[in-house]
N, C-alpha and C. Protein backbone atom coordinates (compact mmCIF):
# COMPACT_ATOMS: atom_id res chain seq x y z
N UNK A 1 -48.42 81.71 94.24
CA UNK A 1 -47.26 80.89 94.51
C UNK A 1 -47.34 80.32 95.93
N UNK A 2 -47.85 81.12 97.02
CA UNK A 2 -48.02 80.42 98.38
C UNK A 2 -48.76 79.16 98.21
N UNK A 3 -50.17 79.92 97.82
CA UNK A 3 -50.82 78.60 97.39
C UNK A 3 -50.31 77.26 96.88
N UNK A 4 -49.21 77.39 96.22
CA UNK A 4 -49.36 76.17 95.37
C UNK A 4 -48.08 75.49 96.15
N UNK A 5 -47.21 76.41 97.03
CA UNK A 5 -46.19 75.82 98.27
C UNK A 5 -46.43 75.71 99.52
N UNK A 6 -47.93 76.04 99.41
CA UNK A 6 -49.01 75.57 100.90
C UNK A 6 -48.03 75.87 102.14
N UNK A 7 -47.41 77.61 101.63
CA UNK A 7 -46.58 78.58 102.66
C UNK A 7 -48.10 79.65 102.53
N UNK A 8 -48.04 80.44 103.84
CA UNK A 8 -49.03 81.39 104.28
C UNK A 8 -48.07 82.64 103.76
N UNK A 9 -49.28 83.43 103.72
CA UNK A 9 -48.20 84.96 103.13
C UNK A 9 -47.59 85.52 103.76
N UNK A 10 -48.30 85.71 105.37
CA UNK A 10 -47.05 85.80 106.32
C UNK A 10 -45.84 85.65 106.45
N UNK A 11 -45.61 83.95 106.20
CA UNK A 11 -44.83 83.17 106.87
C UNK A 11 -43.48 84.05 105.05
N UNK A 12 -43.87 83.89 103.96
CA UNK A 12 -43.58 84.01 103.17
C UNK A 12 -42.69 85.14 103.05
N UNK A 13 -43.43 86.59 103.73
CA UNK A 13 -43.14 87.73 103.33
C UNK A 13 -41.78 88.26 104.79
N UNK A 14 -42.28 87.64 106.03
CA UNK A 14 -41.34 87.25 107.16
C UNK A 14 -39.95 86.97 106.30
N UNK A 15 -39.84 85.61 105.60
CA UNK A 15 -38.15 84.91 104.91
C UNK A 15 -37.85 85.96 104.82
N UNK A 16 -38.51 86.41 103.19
CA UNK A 16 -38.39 87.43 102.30
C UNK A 16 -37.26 88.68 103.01
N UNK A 17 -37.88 89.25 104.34
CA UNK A 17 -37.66 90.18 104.84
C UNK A 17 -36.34 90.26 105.87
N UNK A 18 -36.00 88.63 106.48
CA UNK A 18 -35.54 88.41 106.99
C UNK A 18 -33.66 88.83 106.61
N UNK A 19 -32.86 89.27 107.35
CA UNK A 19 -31.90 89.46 107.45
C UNK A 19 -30.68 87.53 107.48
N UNK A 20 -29.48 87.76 106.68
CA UNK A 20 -28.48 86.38 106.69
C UNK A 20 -28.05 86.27 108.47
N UNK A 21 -28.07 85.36 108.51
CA UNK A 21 -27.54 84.78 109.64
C UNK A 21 -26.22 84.95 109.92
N UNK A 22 -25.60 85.20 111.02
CA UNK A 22 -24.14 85.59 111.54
C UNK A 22 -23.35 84.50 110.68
N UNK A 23 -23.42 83.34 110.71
CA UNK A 23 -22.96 82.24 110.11
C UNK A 23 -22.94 82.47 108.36
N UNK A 24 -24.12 82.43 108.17
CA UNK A 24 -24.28 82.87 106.50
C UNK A 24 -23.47 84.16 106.30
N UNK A 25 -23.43 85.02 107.05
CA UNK A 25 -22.58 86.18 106.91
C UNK A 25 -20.53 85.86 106.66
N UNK A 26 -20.24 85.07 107.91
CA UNK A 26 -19.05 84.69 107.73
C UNK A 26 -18.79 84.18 106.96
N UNK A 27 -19.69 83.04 106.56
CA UNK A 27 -18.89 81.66 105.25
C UNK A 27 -19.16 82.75 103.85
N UNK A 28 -19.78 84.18 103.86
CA UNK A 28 -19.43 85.29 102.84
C UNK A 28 -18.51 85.53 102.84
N UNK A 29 -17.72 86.37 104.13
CA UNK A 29 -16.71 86.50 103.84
C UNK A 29 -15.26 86.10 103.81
N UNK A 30 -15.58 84.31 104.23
CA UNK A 30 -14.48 83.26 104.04
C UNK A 30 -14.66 82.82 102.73
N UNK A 31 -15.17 82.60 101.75
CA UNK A 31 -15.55 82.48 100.86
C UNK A 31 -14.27 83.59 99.46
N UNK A 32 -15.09 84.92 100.24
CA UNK A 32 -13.79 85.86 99.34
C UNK A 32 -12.78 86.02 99.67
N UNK A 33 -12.29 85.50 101.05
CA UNK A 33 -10.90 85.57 100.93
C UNK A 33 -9.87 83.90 100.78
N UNK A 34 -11.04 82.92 100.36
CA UNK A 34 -10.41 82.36 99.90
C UNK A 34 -10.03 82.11 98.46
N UNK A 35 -11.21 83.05 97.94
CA UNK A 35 -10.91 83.43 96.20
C UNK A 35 -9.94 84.13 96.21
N UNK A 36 -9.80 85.12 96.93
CA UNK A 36 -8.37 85.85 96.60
C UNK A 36 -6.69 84.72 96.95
N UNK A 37 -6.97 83.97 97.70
CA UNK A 37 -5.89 83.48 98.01
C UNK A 37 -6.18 82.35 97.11
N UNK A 38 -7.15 81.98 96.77
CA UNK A 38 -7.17 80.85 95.61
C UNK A 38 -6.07 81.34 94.40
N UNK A 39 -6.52 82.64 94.20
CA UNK A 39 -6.33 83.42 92.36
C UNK A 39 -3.95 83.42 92.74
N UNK A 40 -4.19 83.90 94.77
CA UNK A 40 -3.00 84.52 94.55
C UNK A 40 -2.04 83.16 94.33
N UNK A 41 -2.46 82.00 94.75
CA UNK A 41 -2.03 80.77 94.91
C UNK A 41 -1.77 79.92 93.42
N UNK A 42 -2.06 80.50 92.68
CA UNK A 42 -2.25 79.98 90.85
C UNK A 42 -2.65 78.70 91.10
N UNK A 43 -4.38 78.60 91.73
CA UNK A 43 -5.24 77.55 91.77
C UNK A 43 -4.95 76.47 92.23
N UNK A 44 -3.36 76.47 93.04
CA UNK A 44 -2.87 75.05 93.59
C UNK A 44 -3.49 74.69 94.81
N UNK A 45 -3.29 75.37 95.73
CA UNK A 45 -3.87 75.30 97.12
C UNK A 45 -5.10 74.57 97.23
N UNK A 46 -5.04 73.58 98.34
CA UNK A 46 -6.36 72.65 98.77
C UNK A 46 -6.74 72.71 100.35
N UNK A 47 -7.86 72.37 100.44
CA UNK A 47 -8.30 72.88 102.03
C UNK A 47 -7.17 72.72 102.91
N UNK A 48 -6.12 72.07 103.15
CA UNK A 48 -4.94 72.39 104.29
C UNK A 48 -4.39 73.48 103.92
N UNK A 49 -4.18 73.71 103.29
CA UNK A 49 -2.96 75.18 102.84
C UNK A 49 -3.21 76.47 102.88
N UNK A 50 -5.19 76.25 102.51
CA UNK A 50 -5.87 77.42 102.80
C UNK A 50 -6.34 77.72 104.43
N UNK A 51 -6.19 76.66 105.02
CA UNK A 51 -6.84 77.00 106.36
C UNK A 51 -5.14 77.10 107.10
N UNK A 52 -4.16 76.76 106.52
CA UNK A 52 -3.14 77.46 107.28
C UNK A 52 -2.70 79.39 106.62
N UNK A 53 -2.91 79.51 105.54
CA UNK A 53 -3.05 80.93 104.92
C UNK A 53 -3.98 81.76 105.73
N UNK A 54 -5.09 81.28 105.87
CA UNK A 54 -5.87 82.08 106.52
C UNK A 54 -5.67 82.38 108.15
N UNK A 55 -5.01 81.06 108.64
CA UNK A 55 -5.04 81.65 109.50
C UNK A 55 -3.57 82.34 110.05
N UNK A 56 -2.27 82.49 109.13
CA UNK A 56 -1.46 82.83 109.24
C UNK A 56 -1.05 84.41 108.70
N UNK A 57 -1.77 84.41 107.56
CA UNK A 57 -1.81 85.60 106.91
C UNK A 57 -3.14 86.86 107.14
N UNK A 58 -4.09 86.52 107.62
CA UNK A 58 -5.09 87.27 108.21
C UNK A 58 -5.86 86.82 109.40
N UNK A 59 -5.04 86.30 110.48
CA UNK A 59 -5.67 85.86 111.65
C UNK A 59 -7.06 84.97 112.14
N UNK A 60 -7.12 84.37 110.70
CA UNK A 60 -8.85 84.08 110.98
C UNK A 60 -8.63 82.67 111.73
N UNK A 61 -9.58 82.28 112.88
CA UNK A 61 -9.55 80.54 113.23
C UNK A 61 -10.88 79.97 112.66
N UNK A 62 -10.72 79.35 111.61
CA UNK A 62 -11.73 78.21 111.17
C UNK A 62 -11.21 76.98 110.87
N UNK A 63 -12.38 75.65 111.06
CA UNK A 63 -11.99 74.77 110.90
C UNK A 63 -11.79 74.10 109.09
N UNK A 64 -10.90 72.50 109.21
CA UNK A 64 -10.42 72.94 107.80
C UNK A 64 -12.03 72.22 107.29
N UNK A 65 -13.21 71.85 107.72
CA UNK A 65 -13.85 71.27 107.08
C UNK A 65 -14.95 72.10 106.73
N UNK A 66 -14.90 72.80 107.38
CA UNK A 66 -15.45 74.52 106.86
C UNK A 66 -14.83 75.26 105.61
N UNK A 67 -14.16 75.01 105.52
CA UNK A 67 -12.89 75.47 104.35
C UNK A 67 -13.12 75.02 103.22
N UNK A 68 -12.90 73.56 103.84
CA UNK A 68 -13.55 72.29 102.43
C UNK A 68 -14.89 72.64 102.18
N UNK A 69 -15.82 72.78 102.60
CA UNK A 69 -17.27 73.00 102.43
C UNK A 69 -17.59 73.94 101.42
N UNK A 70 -16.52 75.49 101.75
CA UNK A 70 -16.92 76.65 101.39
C UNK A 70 -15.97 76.32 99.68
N UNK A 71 -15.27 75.98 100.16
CA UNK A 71 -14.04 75.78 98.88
C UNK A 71 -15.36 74.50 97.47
N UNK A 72 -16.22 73.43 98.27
CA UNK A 72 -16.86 73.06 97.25
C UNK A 72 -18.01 74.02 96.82
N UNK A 73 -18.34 74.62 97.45
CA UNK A 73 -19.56 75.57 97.35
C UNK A 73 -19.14 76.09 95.87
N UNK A 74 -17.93 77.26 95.83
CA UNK A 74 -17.55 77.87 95.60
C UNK A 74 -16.63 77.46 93.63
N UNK A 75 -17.05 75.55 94.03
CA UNK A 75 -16.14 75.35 92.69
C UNK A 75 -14.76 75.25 92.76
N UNK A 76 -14.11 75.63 93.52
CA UNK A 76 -13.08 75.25 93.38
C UNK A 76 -12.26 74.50 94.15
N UNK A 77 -10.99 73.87 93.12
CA UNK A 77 -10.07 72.39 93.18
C UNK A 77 -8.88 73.29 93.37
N UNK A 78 -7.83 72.59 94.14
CA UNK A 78 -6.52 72.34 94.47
C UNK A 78 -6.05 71.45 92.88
N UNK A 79 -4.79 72.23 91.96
CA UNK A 79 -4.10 70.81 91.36
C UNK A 79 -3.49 69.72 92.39
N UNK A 80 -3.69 68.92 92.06
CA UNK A 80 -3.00 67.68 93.00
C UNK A 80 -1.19 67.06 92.45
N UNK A 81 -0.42 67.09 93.53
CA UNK A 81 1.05 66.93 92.78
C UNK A 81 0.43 65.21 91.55
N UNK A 82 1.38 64.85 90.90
CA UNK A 82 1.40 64.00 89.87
C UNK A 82 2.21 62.99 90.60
């Protein structure tokens, strides 16, 4: 497989081994607590509402386009009023 992604086995077995990044670590666990506040929200909530929840109800400061990012990652929509 290196071979044929003209990656060295080194370089390969290094990733492999490598530990998530502080960053990759957080947008983990912004991620689940915006599923929980997604589920507690009955799927209405859209990136403003969640980045004021979060940061009202468990102290967190992130920005809302981080929110939006993690929120598309993740699949999920805000209903929108009619």
């Amino acid at each position: 497989m290196c071979r044929l992604l003209q990656v060295s086995t080194n370089d390969f077995y290094d990733w492999r081994d490598r530990s998530m990044s502080r960053d990759a670590c957080r947008d983990v666990e912004l991620t689940a607590l915006i599923h929980t506040a997604y589920e507690r929200s009955h799927r209405t909530y859209r990136a403003r509402r969640f980045l004021a929840e979060l940061r009202e109800a468990y102290g967190v400061r992130v920005s809302r386009k981080r929110v939006a990012r993690l929120m598309r990652r993740a699949d999920l929509q805000g209903l929108q009023k009619r």
